[in-house]
PDB file of N, CA and C in Angstrom:
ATOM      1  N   UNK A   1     199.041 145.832 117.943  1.00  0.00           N
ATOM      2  CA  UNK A   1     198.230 146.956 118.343  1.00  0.00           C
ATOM      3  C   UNK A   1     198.043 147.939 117.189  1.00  0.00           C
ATOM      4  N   UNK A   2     199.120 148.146 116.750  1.00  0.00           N
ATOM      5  CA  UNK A   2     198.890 149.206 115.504  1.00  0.00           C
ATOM      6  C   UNK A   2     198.241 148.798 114.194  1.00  0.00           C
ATOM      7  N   UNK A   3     198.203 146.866 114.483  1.00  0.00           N
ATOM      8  CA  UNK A   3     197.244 146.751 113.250  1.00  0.00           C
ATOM      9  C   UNK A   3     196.089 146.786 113.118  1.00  0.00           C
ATOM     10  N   UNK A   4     195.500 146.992 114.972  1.00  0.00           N
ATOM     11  CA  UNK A   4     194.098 146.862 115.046  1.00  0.00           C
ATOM     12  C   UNK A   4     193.731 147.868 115.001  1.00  0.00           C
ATOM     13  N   UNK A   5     194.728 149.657 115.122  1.00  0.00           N
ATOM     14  CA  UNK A   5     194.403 150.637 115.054  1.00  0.00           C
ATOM     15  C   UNK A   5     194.044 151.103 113.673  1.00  0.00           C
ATOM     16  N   UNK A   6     194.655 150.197 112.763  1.00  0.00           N
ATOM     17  CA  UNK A   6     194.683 150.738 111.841  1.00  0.00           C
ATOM     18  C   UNK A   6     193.366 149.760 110.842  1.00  0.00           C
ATOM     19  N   UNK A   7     193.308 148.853 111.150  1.00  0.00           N
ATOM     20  CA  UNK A   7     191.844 148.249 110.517  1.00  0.00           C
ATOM     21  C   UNK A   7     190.747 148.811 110.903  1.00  0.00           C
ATOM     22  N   UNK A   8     190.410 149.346 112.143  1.00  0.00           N
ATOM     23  CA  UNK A   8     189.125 149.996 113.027  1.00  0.00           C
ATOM     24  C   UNK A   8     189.325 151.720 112.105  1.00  0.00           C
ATOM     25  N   UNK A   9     190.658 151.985 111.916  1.00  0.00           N
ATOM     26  CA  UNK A   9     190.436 153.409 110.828  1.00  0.00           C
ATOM     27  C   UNK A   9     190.025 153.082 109.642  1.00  0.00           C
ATOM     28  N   UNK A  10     190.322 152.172 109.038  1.00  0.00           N
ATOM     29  CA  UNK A  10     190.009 151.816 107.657  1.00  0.00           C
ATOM     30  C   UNK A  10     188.089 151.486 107.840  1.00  0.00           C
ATOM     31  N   UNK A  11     187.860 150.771 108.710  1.00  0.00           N
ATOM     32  CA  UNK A  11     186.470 150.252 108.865  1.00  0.00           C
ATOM     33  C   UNK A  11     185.221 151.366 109.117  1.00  0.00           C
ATOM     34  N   UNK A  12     186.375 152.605 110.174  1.00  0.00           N
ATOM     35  CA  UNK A  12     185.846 153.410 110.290  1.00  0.00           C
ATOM     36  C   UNK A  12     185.688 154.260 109.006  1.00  0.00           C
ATOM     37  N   UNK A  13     186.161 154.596 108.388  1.00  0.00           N
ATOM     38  CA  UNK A  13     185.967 155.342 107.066  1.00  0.00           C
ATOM     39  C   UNK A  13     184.798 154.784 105.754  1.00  0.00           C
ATOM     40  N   UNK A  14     185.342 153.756 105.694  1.00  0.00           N
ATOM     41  CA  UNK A  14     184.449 152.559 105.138  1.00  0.00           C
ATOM     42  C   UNK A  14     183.136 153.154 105.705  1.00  0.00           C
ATOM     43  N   UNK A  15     182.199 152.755 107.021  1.00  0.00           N
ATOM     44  CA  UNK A  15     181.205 153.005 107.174  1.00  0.00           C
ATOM     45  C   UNK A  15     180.531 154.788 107.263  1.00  0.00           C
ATOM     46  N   UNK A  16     181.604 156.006 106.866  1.00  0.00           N
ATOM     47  CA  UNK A  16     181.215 156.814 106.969  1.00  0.00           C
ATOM     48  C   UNK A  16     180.294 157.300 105.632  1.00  0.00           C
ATOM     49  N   UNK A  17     180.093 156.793 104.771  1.00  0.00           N
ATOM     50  CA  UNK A  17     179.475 157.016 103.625  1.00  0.00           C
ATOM     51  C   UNK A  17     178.196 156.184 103.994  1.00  0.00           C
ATOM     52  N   UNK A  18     177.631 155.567 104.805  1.00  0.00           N
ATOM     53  CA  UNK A  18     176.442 154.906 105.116  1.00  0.00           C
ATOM     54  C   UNK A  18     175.462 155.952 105.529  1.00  0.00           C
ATOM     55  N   UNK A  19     175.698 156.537 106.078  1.00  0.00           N
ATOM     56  CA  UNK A  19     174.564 157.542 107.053  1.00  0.00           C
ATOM     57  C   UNK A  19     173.517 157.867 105.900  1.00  0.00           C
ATOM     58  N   UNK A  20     174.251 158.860 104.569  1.00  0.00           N
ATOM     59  CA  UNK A  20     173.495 159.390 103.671  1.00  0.00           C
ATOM     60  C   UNK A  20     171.827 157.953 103.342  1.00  0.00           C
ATOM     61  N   UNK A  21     172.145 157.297 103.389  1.00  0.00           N
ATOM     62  CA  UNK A  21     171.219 155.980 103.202  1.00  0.00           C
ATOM     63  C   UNK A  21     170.263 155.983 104.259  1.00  0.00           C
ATOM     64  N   UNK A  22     170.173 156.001 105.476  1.00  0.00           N
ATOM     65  CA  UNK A  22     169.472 156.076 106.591  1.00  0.00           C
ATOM     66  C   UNK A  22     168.677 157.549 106.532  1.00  0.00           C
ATOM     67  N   UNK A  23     168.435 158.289 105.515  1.00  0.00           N
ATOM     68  CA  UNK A  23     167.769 159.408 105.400  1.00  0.00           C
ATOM     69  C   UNK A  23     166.381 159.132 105.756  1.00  0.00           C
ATOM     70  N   UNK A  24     165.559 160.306 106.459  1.00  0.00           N
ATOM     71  CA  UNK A  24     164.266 160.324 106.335  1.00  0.00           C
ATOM     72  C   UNK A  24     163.419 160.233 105.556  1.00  0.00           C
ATOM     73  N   UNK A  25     164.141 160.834 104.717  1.00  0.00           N
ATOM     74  CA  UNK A  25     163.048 161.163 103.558  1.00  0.00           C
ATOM     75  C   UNK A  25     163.926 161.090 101.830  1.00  0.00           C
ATOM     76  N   UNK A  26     162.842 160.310 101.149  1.00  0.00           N
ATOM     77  CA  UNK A  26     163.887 160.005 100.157  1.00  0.00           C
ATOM     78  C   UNK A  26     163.268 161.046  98.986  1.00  0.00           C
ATOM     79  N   UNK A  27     164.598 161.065  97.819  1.00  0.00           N
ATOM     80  CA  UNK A  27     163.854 162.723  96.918  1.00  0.00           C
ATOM     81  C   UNK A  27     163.092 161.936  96.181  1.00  0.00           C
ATOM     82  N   UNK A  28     161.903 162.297  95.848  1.00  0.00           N
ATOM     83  CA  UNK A  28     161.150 161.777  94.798  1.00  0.00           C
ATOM     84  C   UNK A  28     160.913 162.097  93.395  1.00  0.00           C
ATOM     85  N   UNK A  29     160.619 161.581  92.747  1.00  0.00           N
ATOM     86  CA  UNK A  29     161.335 161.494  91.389  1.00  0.00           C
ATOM     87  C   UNK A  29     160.150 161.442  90.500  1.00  0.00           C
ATOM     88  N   UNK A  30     160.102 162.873  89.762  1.00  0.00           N
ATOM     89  CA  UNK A  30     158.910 163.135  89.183  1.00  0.00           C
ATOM     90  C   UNK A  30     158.931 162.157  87.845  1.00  0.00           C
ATOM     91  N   UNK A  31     157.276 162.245  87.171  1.00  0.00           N
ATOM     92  CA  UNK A  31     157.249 161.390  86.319  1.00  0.00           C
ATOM     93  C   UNK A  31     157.694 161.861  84.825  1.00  0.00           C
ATOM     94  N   UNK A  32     158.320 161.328  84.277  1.00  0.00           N
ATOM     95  CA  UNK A  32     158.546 161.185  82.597  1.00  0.00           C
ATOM     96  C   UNK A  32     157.716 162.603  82.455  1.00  0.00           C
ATOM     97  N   UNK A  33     156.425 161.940  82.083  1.00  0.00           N
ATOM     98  CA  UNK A  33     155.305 163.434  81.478  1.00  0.00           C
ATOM     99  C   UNK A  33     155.320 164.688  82.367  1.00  0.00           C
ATOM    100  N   UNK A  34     155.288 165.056  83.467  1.00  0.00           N
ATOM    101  CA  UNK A  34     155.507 165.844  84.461  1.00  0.00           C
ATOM    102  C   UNK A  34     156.930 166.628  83.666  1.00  0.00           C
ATOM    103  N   UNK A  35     157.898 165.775  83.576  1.00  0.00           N
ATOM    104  CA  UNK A  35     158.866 167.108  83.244  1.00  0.00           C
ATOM    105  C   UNK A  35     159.041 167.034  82.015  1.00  0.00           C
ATOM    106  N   UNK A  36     158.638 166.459  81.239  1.00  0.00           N
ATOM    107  CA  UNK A  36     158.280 167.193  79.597  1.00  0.00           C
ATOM    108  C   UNK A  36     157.331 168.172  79.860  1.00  0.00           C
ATOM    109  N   UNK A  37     156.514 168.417  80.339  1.00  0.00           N
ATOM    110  CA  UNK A  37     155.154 169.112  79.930  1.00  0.00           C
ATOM    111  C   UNK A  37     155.994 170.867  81.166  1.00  0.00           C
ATOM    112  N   UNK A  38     157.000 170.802  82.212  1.00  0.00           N
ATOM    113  CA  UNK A  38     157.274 171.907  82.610  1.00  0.00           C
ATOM    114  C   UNK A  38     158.712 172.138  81.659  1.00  0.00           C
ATOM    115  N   UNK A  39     159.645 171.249  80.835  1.00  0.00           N
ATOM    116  CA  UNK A  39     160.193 171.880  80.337  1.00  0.00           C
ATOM    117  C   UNK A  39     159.753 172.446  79.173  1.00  0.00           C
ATOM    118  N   UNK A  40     158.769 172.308  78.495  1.00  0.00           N
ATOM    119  CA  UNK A  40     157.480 172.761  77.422  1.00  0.00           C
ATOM    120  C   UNK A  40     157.308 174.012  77.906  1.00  0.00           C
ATOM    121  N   UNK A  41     156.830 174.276  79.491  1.00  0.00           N
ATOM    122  CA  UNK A  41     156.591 175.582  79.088  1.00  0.00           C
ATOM    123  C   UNK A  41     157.599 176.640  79.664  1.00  0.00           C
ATOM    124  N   UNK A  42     158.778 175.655  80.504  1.00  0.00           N
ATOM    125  CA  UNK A  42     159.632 176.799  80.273  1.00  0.00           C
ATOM    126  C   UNK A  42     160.209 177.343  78.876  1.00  0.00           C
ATOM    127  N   UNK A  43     160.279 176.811  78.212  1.00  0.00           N
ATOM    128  CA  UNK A  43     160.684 176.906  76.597  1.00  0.00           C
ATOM    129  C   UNK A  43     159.778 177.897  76.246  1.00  0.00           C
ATOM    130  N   UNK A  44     158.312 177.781  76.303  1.00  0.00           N
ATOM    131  CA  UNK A  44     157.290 178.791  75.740  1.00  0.00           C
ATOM    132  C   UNK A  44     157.477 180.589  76.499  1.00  0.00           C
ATOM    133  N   UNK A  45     157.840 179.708  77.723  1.00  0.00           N
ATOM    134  CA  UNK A  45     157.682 181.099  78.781  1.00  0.00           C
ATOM    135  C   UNK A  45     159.094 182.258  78.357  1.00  0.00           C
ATOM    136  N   UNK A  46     160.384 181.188  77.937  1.00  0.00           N
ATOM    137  CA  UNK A  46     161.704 181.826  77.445  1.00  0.00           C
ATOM    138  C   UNK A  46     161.034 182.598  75.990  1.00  0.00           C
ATOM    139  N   UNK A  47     160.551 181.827  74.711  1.00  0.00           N
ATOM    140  CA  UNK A  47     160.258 182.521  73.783  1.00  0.00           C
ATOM    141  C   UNK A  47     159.652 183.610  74.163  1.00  0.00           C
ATOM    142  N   UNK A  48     158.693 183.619  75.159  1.00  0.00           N
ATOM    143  CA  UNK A  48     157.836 184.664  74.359  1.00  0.00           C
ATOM    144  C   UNK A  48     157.982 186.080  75.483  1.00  0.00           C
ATOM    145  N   UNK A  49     159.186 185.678  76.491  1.00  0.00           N
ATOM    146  CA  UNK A  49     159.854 186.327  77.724  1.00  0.00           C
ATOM    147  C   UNK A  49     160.741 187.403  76.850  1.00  0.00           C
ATOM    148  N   UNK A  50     161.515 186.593  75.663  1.00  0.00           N
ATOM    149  CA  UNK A  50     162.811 187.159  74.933  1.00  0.00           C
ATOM    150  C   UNK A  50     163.033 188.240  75.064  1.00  0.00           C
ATOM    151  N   UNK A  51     161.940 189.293  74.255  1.00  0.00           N
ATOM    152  CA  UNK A  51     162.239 191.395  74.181  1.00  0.00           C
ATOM    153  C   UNK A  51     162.337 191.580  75.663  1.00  0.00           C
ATOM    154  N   UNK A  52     161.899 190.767  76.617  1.00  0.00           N
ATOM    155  CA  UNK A  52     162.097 191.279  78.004  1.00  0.00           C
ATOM    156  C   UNK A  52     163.618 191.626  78.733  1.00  0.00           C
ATOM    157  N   UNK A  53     164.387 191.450  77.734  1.00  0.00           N
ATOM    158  CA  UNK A  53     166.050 191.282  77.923  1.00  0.00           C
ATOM    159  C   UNK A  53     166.465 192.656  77.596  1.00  0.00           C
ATOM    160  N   UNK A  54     165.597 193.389  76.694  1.00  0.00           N
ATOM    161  CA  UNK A  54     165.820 194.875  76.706  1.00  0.00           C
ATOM    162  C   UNK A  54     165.635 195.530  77.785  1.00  0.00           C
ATOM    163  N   UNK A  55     164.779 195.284  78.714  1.00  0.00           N
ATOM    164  CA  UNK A  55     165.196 195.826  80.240  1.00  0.00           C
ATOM    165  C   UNK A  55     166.008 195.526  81.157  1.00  0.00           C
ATOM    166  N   UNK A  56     165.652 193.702  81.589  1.00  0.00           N
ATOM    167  CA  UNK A  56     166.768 193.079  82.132  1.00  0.00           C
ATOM    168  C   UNK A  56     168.275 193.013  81.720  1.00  0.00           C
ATOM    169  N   UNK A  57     168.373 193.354  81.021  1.00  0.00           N
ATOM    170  CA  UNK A  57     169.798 193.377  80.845  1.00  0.00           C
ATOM    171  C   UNK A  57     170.569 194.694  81.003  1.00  0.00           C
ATOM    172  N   UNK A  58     170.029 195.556  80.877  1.00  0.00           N
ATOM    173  CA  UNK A  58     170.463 196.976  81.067  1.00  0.00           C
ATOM    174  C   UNK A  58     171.034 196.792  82.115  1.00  0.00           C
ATOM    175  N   UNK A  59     170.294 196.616  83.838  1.00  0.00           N
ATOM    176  CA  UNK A  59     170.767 197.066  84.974  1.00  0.00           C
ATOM    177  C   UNK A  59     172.256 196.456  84.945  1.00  0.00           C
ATOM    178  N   UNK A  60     172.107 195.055  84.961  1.00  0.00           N
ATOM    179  CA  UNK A  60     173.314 194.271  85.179  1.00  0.00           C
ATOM    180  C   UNK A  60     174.758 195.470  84.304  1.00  0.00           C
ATOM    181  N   UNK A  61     174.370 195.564  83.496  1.00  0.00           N
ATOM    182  CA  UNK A  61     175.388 195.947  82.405  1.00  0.00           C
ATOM    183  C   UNK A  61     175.919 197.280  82.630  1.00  0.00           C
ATOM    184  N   UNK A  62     174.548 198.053  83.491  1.00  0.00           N
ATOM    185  CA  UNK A  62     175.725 199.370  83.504  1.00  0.00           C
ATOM    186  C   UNK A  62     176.640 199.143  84.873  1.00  0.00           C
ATOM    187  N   UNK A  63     175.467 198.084  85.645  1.00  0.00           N
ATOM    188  CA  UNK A  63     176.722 197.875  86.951  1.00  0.00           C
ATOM    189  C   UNK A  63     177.908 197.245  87.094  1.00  0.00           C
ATOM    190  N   UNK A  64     178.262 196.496  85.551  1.00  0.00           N
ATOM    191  CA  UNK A  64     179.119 195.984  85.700  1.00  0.00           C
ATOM    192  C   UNK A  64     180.581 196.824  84.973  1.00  0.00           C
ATOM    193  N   UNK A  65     179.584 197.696  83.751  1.00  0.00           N
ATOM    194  CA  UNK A  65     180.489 198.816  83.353  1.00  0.00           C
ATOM    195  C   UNK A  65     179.889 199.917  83.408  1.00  0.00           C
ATOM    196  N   UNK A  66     180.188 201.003  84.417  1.00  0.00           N
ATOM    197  CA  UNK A  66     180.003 202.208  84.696  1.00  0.00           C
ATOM    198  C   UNK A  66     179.897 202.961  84.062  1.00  0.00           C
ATOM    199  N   UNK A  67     180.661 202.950  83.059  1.00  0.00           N
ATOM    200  CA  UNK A  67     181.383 204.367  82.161  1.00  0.00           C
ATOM    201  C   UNK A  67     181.173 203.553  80.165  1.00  0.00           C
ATOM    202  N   UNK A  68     181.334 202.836  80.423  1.00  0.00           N
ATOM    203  CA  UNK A  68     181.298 202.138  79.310  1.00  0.00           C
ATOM    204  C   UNK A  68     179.978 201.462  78.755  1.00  0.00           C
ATOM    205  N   UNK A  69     179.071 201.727  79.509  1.00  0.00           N
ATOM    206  CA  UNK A  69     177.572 200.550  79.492  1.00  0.00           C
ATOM    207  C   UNK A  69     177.078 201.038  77.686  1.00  0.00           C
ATOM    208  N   UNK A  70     176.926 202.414  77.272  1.00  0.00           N
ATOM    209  CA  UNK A  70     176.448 202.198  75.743  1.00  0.00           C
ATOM    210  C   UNK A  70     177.033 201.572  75.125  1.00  0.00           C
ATOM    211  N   UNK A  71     178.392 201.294  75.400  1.00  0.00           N
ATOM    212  CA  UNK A  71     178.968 200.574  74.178  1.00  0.00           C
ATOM    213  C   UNK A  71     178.734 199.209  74.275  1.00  0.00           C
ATOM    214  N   UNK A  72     178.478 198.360  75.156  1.00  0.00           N
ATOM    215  CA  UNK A  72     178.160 196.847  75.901  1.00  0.00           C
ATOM    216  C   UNK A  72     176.990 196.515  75.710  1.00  0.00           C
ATOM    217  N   UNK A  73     175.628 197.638  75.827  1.00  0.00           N
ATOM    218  CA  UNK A  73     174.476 196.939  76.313  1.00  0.00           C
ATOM    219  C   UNK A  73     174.223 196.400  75.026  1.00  0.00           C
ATOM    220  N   UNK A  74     174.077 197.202  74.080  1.00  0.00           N
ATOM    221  CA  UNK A  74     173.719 196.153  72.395  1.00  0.00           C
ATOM    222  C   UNK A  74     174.270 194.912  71.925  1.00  0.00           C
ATOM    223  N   UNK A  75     175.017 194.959  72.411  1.00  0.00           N
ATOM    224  CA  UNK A  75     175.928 193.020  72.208  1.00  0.00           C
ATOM    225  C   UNK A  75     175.192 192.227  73.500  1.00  0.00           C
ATOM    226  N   UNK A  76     175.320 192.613  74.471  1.00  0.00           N
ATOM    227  CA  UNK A  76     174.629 192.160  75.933  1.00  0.00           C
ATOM    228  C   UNK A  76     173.317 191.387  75.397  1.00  0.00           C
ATOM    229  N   UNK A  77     172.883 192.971  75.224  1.00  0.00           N
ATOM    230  CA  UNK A  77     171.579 192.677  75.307  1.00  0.00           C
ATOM    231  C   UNK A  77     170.877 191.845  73.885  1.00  0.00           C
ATOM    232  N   UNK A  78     171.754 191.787  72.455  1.00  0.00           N
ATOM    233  CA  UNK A  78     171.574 190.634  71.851  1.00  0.00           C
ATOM    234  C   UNK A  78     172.050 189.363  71.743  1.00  0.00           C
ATOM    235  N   UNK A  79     173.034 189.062  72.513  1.00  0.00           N
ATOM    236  CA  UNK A  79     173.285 187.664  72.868  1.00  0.00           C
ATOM    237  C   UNK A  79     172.622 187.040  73.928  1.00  0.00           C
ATOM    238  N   UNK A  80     172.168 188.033  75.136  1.00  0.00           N
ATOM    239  CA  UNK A  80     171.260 187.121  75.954  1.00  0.00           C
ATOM    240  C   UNK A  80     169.972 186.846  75.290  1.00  0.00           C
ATOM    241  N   UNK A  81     169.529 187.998  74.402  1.00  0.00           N
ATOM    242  CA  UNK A  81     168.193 187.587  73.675  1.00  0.00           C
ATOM    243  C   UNK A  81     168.355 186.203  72.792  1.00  0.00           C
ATOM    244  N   UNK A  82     169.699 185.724  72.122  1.00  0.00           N
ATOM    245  CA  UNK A  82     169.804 185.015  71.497  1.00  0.00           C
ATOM    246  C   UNK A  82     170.013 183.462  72.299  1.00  0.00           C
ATOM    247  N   UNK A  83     170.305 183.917  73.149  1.00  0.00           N
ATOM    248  CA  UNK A  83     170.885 182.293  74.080  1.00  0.00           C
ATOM    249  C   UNK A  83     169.491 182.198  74.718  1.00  0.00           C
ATOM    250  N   UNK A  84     168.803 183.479  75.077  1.00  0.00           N
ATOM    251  CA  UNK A  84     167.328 182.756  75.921  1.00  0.00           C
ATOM    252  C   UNK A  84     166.338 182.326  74.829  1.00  0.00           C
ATOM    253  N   UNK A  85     165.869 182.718  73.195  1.00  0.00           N
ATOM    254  CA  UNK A  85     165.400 182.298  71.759  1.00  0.00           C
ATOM    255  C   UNK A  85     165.621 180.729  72.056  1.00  0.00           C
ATOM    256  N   UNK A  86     167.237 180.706  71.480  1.00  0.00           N
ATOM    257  CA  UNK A  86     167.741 179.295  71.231  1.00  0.00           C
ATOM    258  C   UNK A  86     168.189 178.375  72.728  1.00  0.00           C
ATOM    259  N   UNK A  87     167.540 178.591  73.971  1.00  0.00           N
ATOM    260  CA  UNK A  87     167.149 178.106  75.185  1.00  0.00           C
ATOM    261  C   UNK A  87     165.753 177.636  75.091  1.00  0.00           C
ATOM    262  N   UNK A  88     164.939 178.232  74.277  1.00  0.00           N
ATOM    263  CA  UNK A  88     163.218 178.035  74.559  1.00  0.00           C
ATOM    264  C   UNK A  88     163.151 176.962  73.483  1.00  0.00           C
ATOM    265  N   UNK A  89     163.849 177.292  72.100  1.00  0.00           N
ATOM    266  CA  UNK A  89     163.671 176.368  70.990  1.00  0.00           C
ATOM    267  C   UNK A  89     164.172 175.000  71.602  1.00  0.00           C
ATOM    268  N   UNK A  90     164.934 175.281  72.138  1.00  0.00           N
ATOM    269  CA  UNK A  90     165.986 173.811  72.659  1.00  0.00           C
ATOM    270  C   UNK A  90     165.010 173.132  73.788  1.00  0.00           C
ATOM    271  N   UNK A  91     164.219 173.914  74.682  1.00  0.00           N
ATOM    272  CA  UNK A  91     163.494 173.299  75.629  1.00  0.00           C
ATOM    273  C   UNK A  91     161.701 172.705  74.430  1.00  0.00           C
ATOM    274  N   UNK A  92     161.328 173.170  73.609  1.00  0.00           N
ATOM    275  CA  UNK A  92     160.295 172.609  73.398  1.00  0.00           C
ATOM    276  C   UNK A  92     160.723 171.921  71.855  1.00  0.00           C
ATOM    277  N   UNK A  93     162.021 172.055  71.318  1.00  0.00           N
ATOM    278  CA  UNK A  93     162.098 170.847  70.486  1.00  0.00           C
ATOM    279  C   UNK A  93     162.864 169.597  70.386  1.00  0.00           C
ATOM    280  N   UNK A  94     163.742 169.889  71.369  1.00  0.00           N
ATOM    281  CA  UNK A  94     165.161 168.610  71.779  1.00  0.00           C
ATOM    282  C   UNK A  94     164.293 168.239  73.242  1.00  0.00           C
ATOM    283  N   UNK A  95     164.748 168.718  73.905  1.00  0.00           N
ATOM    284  CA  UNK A  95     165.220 168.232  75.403  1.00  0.00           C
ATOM    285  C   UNK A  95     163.933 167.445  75.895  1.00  0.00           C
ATOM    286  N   UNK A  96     162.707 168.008  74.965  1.00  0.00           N
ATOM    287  CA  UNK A  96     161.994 166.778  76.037  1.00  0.00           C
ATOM    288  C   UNK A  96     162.101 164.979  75.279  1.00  0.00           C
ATOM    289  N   UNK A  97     162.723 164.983  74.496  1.00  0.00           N
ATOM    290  CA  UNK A  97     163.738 164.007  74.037  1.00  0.00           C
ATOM    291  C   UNK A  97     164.247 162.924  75.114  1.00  0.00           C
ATOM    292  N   UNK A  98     164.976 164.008  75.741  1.00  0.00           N
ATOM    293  CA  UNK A  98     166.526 163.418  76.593  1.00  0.00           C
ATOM    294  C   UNK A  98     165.362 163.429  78.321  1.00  0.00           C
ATOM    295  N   UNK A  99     164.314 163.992  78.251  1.00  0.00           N
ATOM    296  CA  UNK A  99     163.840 164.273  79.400  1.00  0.00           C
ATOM    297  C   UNK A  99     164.027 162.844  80.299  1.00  0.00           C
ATOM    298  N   UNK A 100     163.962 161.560  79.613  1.00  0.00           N
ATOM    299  CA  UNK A 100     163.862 160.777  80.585  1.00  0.00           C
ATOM    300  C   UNK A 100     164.904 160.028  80.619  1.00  0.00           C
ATOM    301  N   UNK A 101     166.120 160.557  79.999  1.00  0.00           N
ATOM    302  CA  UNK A 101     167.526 159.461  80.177  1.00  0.00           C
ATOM    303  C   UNK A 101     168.265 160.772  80.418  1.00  0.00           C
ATOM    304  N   UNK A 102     168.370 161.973  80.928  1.00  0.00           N
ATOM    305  CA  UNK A 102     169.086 162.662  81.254  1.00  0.00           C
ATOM    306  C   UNK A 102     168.804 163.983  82.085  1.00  0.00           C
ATOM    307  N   UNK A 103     169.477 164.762  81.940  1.00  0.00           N
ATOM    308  CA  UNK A 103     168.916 166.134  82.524  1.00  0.00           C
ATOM    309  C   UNK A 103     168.267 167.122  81.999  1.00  0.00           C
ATOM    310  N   UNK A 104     167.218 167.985  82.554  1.00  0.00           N
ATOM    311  CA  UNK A 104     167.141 168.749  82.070  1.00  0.00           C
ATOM    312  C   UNK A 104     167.121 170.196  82.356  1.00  0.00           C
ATOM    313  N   UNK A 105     168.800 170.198  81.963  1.00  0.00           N
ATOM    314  CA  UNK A 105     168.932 171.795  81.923  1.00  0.00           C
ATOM    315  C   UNK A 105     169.095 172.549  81.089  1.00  0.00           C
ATOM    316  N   UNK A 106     168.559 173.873  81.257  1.00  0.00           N
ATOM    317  CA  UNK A 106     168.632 174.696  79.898  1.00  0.00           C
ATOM    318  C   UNK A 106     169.597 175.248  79.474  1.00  0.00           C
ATOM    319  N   UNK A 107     169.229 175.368  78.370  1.00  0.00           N
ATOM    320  CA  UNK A 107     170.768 176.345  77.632  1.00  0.00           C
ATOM    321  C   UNK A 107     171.484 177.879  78.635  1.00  0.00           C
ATOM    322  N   UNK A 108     170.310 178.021  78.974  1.00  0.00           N
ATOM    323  CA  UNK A 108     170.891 179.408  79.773  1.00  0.00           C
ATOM    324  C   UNK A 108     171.467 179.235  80.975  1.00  0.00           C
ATOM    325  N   UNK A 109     171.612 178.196  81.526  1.00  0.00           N
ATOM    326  CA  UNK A 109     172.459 177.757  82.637  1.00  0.00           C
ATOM    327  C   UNK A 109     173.825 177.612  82.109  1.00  0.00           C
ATOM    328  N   UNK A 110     174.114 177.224  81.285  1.00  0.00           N
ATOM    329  CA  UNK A 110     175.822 177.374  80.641  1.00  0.00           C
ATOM    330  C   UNK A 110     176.291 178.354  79.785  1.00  0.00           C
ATOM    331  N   UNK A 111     175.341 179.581  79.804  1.00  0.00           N
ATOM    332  CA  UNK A 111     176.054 181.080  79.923  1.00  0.00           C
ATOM    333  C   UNK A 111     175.836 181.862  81.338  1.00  0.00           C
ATOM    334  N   UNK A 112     175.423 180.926  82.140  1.00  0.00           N
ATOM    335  CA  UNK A 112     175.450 181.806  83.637  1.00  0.00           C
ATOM    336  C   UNK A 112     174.094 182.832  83.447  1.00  0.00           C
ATOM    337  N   UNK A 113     173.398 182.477  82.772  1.00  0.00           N
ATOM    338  CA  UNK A 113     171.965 183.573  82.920  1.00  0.00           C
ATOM    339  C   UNK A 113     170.836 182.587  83.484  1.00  0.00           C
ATOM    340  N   UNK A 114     169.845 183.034  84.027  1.00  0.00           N
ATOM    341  CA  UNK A 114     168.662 182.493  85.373  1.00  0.00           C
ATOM    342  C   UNK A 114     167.951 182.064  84.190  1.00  0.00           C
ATOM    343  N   UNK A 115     167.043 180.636  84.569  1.00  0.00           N
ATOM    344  CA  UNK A 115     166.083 179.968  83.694  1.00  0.00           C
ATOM    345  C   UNK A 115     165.029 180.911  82.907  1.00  0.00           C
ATOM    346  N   UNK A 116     164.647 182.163  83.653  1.00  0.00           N
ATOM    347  CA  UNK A 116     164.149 182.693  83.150  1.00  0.00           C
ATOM    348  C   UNK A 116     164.426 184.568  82.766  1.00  0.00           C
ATOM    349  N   UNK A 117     164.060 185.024  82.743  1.00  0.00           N
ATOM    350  CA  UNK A 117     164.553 186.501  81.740  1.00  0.00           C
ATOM    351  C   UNK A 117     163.916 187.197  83.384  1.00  0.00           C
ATOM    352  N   UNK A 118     162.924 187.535  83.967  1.00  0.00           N
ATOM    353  CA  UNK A 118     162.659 188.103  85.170  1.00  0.00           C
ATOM    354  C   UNK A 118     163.454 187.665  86.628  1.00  0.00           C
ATOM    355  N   UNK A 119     163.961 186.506  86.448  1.00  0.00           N
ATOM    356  CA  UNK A 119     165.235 186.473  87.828  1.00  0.00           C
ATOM    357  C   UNK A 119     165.949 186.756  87.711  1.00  0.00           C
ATOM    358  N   UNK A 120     166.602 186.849  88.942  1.00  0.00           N
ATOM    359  CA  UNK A 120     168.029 187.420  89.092  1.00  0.00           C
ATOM    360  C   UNK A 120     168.870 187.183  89.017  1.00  0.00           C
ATOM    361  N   UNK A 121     169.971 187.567  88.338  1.00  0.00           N
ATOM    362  CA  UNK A 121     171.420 187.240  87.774  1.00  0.00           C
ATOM    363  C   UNK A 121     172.058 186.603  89.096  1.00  0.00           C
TER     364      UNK A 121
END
């Protein structure tokens, strides 16, 4: 008895990873040129977005230091200018490279800043 309890758990587990397969709707999978040509212009849209970090970056910075924000926002606000620069260069001279054997995410996703300079932190 306990071995049949225990094969029908094993079998049962086994088939719980099936369902995901029986989906309605499957994701579709844009083409090669399609996401070269939008990581192109997110790259263009980051370059030429960049001085826009002299505003956006302020708010974040005094809310995160109250009392301290002049001394922060000038480093802040030139390293995000520098990671969203060398985010745009990276999107319109590497990555559409890798576009079709890998991912494509931008540099500004692995300092925790939004694809683009107008969203929100």
């Amino acid at each position: 008895m306990e071995k049949k309890i225990a094969v029908l758990f094993l079998v049962g587990i086994l088939f719980l990873g099936t369902s995901p397969l029986f989906a309605a709707e499957n994701a579709k999978k844009e083409s090669t040129l399609r996401r070269v040509v939008s990581i192109e212009k997110r790259g263009v849209a980051n370059l030429l977005t960049a001085p826009a970090e002299l505003a956006y970056a302020f708010k974040p910075e005094k809310k995160s230091h109250p009392k301290a924000w002049p001394l922060t926002y000038i480093p802040r606000f030139f390293a995000n200018t520098v990671i969203r620069v060398g985010s745009g260069v990276n999107d319109i001279l590497v990555l559409p490279w890798y576009a079709a054997a890998s991912g494509d995410t931008p540099l500004t996703r692995h300092f925790d800043l939004p694809d683009y300079v107008w969203e929100k932190e």
